[in-house]
Protein backbone atom coordinates (compact mmCIF):
# COMPACT_ATOMS: atom_id res chain seq x y z
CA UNK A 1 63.33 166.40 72.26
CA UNK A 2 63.72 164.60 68.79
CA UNK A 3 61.80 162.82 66.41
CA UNK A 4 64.55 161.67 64.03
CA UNK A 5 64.83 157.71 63.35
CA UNK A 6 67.60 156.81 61.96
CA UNK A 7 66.04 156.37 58.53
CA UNK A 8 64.37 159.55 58.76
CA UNK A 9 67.98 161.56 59.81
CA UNK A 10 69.35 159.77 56.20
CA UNK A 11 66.31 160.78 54.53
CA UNK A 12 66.88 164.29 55.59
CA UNK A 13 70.37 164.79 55.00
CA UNK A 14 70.14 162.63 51.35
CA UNK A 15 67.54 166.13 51.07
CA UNK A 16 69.52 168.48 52.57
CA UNK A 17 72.98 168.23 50.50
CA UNK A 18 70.70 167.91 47.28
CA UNK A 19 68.60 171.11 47.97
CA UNK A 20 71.29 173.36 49.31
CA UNK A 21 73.79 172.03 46.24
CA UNK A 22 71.65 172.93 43.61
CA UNK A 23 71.10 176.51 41.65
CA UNK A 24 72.42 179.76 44.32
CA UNK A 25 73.31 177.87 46.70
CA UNK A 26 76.52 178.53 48.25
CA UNK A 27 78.15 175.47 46.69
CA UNK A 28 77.13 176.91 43.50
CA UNK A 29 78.38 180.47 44.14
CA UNK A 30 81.68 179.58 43.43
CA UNK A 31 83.14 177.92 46.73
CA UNK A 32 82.95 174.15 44.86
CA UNK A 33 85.17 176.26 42.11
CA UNK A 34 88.28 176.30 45.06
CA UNK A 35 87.84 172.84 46.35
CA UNK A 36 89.82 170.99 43.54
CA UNK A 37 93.05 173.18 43.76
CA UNK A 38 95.73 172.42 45.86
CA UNK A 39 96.06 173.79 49.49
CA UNK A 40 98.27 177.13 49.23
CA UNK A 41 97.90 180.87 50.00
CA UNK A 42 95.98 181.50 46.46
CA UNK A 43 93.76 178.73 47.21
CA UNK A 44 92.91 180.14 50.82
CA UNK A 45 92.20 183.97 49.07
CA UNK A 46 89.95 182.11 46.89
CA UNK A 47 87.82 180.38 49.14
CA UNK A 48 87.86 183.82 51.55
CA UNK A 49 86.02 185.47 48.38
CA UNK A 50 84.03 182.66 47.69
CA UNK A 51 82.66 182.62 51.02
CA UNK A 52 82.31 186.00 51.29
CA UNK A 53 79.88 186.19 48.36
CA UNK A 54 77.97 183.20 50.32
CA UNK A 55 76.68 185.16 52.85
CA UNK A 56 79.33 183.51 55.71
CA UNK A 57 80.05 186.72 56.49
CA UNK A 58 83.78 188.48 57.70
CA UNK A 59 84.19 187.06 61.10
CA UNK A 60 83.09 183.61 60.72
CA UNK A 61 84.71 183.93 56.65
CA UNK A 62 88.36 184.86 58.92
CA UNK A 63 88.12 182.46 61.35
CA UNK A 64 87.47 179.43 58.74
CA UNK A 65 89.81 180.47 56.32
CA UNK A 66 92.69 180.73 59.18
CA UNK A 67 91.41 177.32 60.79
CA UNK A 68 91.75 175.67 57.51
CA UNK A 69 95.36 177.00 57.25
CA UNK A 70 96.27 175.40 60.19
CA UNK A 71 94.27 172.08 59.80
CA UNK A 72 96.37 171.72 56.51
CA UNK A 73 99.69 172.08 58.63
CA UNK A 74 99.26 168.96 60.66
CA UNK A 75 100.28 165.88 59.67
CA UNK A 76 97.26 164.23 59.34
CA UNK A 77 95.76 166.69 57.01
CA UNK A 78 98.20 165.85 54.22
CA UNK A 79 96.00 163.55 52.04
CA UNK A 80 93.11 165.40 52.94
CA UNK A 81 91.33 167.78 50.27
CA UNK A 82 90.35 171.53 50.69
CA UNK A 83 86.55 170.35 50.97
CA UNK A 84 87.53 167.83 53.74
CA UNK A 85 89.21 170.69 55.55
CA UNK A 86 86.44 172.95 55.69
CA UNK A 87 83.74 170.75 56.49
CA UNK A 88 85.52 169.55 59.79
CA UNK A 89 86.21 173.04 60.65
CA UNK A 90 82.71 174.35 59.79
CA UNK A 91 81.38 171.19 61.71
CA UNK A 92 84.12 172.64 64.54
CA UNK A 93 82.33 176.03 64.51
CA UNK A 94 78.99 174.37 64.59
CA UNK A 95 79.04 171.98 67.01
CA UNK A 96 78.61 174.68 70.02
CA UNK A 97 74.96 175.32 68.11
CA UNK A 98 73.75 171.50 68.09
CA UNK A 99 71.47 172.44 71.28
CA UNK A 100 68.06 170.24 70.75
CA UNK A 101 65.15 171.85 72.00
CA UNK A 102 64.44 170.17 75.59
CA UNK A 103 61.21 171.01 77.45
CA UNK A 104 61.05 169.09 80.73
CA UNK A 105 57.49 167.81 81.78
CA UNK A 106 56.01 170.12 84.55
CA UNK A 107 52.73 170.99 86.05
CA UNK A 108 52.18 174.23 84.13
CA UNK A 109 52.34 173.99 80.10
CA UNK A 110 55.72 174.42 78.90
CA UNK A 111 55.05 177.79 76.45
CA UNK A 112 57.25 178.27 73.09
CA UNK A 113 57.20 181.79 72.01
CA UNK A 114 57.79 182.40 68.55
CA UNK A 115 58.91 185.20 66.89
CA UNK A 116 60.09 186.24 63.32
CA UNK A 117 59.43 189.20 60.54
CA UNK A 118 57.12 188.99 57.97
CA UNK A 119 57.30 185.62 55.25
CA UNK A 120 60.19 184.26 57.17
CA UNK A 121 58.14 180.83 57.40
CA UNK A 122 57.02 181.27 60.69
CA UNK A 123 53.51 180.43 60.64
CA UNK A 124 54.00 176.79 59.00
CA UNK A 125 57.28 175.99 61.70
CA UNK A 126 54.75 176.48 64.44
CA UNK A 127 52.65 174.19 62.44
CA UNK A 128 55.58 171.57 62.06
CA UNK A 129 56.87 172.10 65.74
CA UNK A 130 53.16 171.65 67.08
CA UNK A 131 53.20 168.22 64.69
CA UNK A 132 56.81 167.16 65.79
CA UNK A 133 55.37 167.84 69.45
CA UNK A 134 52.46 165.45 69.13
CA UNK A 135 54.10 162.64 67.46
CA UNK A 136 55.95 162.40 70.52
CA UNK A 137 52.80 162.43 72.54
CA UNK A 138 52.59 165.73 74.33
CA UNK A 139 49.16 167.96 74.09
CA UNK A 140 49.49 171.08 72.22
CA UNK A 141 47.60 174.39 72.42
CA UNK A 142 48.40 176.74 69.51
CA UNK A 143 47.89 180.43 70.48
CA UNK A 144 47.22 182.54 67.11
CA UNK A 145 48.78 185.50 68.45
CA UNK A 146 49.09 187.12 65.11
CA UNK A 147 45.93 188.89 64.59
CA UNK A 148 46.54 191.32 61.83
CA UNK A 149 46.42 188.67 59.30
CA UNK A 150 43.69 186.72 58.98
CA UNK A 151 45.41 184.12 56.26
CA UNK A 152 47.51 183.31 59.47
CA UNK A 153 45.06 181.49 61.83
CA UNK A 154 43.57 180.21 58.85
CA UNK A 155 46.89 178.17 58.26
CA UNK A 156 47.67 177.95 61.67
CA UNK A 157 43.95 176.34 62.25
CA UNK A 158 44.68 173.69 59.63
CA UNK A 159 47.77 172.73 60.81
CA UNK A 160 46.31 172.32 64.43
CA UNK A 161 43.46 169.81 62.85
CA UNK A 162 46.63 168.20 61.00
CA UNK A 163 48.71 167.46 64.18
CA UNK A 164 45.29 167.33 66.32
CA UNK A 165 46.41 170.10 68.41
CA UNK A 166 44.35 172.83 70.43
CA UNK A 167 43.79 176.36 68.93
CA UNK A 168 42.88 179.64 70.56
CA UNK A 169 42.30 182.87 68.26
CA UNK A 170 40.14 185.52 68.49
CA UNK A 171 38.81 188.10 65.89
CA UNK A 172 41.16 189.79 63.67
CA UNK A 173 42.20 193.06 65.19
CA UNK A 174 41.99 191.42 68.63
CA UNK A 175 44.92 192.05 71.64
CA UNK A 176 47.58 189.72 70.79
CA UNK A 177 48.48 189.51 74.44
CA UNK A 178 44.99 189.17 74.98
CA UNK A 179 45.07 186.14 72.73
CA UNK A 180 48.06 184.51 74.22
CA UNK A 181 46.08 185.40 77.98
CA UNK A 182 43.35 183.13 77.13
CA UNK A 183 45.31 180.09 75.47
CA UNK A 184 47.22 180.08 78.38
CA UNK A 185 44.13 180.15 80.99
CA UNK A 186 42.67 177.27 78.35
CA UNK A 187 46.41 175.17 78.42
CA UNK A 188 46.20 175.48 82.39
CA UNK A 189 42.43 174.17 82.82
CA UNK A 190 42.80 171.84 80.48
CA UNK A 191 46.33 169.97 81.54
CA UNK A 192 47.86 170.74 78.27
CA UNK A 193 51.67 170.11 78.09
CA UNK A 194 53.03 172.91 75.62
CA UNK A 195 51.76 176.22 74.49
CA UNK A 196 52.79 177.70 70.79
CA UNK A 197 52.02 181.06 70.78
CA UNK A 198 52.58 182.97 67.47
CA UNK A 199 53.45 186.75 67.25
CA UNK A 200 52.52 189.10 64.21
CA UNK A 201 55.80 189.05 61.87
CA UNK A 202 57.25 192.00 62.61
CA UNK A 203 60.39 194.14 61.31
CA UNK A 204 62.87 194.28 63.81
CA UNK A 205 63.22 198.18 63.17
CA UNK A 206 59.72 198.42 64.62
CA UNK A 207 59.61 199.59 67.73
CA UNK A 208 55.70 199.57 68.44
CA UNK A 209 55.24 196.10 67.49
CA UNK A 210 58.66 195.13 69.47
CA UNK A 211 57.00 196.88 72.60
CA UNK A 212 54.06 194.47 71.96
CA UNK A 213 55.73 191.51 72.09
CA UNK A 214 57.64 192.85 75.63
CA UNK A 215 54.05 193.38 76.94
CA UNK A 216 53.09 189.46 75.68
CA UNK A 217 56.17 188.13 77.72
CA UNK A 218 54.76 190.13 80.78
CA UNK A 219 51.24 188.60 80.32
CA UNK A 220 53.14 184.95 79.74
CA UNK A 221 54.86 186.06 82.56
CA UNK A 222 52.14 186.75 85.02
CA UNK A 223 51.35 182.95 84.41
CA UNK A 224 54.65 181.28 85.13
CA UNK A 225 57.84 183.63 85.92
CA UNK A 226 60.08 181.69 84.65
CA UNK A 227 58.48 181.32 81.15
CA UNK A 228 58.39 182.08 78.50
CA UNK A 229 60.61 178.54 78.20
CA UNK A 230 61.69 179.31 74.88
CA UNK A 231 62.09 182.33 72.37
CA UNK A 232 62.39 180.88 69.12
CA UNK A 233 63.47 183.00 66.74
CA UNK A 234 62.39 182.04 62.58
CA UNK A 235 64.96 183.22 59.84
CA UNK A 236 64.89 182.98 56.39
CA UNK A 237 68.11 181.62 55.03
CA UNK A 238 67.35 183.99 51.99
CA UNK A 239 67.61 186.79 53.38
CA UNK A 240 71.34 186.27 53.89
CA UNK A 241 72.98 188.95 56.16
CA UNK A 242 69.59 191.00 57.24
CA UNK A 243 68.70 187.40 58.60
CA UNK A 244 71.79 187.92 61.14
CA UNK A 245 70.60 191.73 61.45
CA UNK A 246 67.42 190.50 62.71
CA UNK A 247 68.85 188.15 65.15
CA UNK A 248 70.82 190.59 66.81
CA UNK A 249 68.13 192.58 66.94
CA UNK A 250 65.63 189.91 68.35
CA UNK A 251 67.99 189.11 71.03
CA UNK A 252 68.71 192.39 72.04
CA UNK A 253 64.85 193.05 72.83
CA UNK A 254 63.46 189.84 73.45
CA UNK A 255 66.21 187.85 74.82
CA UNK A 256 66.14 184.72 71.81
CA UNK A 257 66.81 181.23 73.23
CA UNK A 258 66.79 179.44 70.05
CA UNK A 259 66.76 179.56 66.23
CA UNK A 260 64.62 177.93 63.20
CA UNK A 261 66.45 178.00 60.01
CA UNK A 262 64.20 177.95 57.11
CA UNK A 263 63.94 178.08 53.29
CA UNK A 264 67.48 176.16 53.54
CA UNK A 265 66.34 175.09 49.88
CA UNK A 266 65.91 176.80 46.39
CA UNK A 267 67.97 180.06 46.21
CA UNK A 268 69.63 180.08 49.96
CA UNK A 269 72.88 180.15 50.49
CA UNK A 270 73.44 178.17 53.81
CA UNK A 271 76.71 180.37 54.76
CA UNK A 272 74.26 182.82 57.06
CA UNK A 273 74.39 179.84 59.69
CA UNK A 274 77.82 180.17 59.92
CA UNK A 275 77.52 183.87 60.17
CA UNK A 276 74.79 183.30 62.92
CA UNK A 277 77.17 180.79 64.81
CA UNK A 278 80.38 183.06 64.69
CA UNK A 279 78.57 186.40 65.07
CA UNK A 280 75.92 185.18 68.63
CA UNK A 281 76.34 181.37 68.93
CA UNK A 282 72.73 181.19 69.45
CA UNK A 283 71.49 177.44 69.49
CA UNK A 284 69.87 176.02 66.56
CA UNK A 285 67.22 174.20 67.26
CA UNK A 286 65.67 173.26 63.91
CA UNK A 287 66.14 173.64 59.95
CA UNK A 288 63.68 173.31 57.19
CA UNK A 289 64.49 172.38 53.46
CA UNK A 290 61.20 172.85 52.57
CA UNK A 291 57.57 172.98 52.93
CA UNK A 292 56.68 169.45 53.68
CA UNK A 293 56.41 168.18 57.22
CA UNK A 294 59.32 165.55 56.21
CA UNK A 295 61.19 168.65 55.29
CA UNK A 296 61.71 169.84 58.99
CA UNK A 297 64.58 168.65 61.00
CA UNK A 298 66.82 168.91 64.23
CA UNK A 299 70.13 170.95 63.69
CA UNK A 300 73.03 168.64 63.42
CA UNK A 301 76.53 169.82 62.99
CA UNK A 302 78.04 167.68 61.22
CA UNK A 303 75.38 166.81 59.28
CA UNK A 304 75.28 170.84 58.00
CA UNK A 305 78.70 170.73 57.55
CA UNK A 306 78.68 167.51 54.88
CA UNK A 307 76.10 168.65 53.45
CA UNK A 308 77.38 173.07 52.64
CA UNK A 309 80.43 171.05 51.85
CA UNK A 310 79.74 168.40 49.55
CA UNK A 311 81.78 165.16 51.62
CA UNK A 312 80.46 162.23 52.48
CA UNK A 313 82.26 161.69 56.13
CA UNK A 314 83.17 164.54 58.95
């Protein structure tokens, strides 16, 4: 599935290299500092610690650092600057993550499950998914699974009058798996195409509120055994390496089919991707650069990589 026109992909990226080059981000945490030197040893232990401190993390940091060595030994790498090296081998390490969400039409709704810890952005990507899922004109029934705060089917009811999508929610308090029961039996009766059904944000240290969201994927279950379709995991780019914590943790228990990148803008570092793509090689389904519905995109490799490194063609 994808919404991007071609003026809207330029649009994006034009965004995306100016909010992720501008104050932390990992261009500014001293990795732009290397790219001017000349390709050598000292060069290579300076762009190691520089990506280090930008939350790449060791194993994906190692694996760049000795794939830029290399690149640089060929003989078409000889005009080519440090930048231009790393942003074809971060688009190398990438590219295995450039998975577009694809939800085949079917008699019973398609159903997202989305999951995510507290202020990670999920909420308003469900919004922007459900959006995204309209323009493209499928029916969408938004289950507000998250029933221990009340300021979240508040947002999530405005953003289903904003993309004209269905939404089930019950009393605060209520049975989440109760909740996601009944938008399911309403999807169903009704003919609707996909089902959004939104979890409380949760720590992934929690194991009573993990346990709930095992017994919602038995209750989505009980309606179609071979969905939940997709486990979308939310992360906050912020959070650096507790974001890749979480995703290990996520999968472990829930089994995660896919990843939303958010808060890609302001303070965020970027490098956690490339942590994320070394450390599980989870698919990345979609990024966001900010709040705006504009500001929500489909992960492209290359793309990422021009725009962490700063150059123009990859």
């Amino acid at each position: 599935m994808s919404t991007d026109t071609a003026a809207g992909k330029h649009g994006f990226l034009a965004r995306l290299k100016q909010r992720l080059n501008k104050g932390k981000s990992w261009l500014g945490s001293g990795v732009t500092a290397v790219f001017g030197k000349p390709v050598n040893e000292d060069s290579l232990a300076e762009l190691e610690d520089a990506l280090l401190l930008a939350d790449v993390g060791i194993e994906a940091t190692e694996r760049l650092v000795d794939a830029v060595r290399k690149r640089a030994r060929r003989a078409d790498a000889e005009d080519k600057s440090l930048s231009e090296l790393l942003c074809e081998c971060v688009r190398e390490l990438l590219e295995p993550l450039e998975q577009p969400l694809m939800l085949e039409p079917a008699a019973s709704p398609r159903v997202i499950l989305v999951v995510g810890v507290n202020g990670t952005g999920k909420t308003t990507t469900i919004g922007k998914l459900a959006y995204r899922l309209k323009s493209e004109g499928r029916s969408v029934l938004i289950a507000a699974g998250d029933t221990f705060r009340a300021a979240a089917v508040e947002q999530l009811a405005r953003w289903a009058e904003r993309a004209g999508a269905t939404l089930v929610s019950q009393a605060e308090g209520a049975d989440p798996a109760a909740v996601v029961h009944d938008a399911l039996a309403a999807a169903r009766a009704k003919g609707i195409d996909v089902v959004l059904a939104d979890t409380a944000g949760r720590l992934h240290t929690a194991g009573g509120l993990m346990d709930e969201l095992d017994k919602i994927r038995r209750v989505i279950k009980r309606f179609d055994p071979e969905a939940p379709h997709e486990v979308l995991l939310v992360l906050d780019a912020t959070q650096g390496q507790n974001a890749l914590t979480q995703a290990i943790e996520f999968e472990r228990r829930v089994g995660v089919s896919g990843i939303a990148v958010t808060k890609l803008d302001g303070s965020a570092k970027g490098g956690i991707v490339l942590a994320i793509a070394e450390r599980l090689g989870l698919p990345i389904r979609f990024i966001a650069i900010g709040e705006g519905i504009e500001d929500f995109a489909t992960f492209r490799a290359a793309e990422f990589a021009k725009a962490l490194t700063g150059v123009d063609t990859a």
